[in-house]
Protein backbone atom coordinates (compact mmCIF):
# COMPACT_ATOMS: atom_id res chain seq x y z
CA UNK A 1 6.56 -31.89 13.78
CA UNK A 2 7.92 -32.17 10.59
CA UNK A 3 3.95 -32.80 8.85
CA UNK A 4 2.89 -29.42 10.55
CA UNK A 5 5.85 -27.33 8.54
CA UNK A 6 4.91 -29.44 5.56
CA UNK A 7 1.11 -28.01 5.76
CA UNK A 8 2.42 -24.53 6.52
CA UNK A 9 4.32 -24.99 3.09
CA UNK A 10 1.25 -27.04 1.50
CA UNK A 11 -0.90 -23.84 3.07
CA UNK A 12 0.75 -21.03 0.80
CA UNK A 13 2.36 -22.75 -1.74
CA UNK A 14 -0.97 -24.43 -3.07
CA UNK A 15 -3.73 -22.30 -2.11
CA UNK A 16 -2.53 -18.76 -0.84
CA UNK A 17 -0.01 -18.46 -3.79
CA UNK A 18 -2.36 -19.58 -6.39
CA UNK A 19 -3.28 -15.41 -7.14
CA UNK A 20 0.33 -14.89 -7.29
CA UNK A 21 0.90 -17.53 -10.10
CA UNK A 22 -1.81 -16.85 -11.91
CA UNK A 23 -0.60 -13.09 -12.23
CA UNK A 24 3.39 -14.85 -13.19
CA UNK A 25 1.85 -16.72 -15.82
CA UNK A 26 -0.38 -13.82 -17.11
CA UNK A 27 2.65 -11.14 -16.98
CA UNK A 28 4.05 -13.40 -19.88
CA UNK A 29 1.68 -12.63 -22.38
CA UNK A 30 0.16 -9.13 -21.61
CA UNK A 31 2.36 -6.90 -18.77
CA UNK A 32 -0.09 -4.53 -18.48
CA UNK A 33 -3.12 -7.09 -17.67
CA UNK A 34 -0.54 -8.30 -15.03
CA UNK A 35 0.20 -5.03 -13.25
CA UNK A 36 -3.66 -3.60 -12.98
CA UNK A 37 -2.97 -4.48 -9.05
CA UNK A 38 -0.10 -1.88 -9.09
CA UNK A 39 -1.87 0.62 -11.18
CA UNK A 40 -4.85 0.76 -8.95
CA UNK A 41 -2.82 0.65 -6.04
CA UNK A 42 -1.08 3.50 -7.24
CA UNK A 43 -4.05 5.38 -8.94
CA UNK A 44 -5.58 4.99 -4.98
CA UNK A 45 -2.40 6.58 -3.55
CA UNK A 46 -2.11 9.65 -5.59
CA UNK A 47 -5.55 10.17 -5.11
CA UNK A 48 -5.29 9.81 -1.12
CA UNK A 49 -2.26 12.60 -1.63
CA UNK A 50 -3.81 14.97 -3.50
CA UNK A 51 -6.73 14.90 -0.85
CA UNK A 52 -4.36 14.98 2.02
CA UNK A 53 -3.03 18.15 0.45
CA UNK A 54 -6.35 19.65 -0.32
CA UNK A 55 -7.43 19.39 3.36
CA UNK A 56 -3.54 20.52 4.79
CA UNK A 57 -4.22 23.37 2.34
CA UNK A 58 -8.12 24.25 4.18
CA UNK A 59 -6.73 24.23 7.49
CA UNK A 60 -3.66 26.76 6.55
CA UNK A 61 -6.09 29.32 5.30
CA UNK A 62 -8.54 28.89 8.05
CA UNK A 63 -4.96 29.32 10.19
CA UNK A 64 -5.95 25.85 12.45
CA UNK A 65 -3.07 24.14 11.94
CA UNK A 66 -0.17 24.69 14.93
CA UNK A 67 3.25 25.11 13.09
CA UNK A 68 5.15 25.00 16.44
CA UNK A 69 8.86 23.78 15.30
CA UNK A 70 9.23 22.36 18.40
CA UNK A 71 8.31 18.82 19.02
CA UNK A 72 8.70 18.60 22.86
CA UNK A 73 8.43 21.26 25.42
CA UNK A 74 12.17 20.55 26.65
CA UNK A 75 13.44 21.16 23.27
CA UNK A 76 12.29 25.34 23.78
């Protein structure tokens, strides 16, 4: 039992970790080479917000959206 927790350790401390190490070591030389994964990430997000609010925008002039402020009929 004890070899099968030693993989699981040998399984993401040596191989899936090796990404993550590479990016520890690089973040002492450049920061900004080491956080490109954040920027994109957060790049992605604003854009998926500013599209969200695009289309919640098309639907309130086309009046399509419900604004009931009820959630549940026994709340009425």
């Amino acid at each position: 039992m004890t070899s099968f927790f030693n993989g699981i350790a040998f399984l993401f401390e040596k191989i899936l970790f090796v990404p993550m190490n590479f990016i520890r070591t690089l973040e002492l030389s450049n920061w900004w080479t080491a956080n490109i994964i954040t920027w994109i990430f957060i790049i992605i997000c604003s854009a998926a917000f500013v599209y969200w609010c695009k289309q919640m925008k098309i639907f309130k002039d086309n009046k399509e959206d419900d604004q009931d402020t009820t959630a549940h009929s026994f709340l009425k």
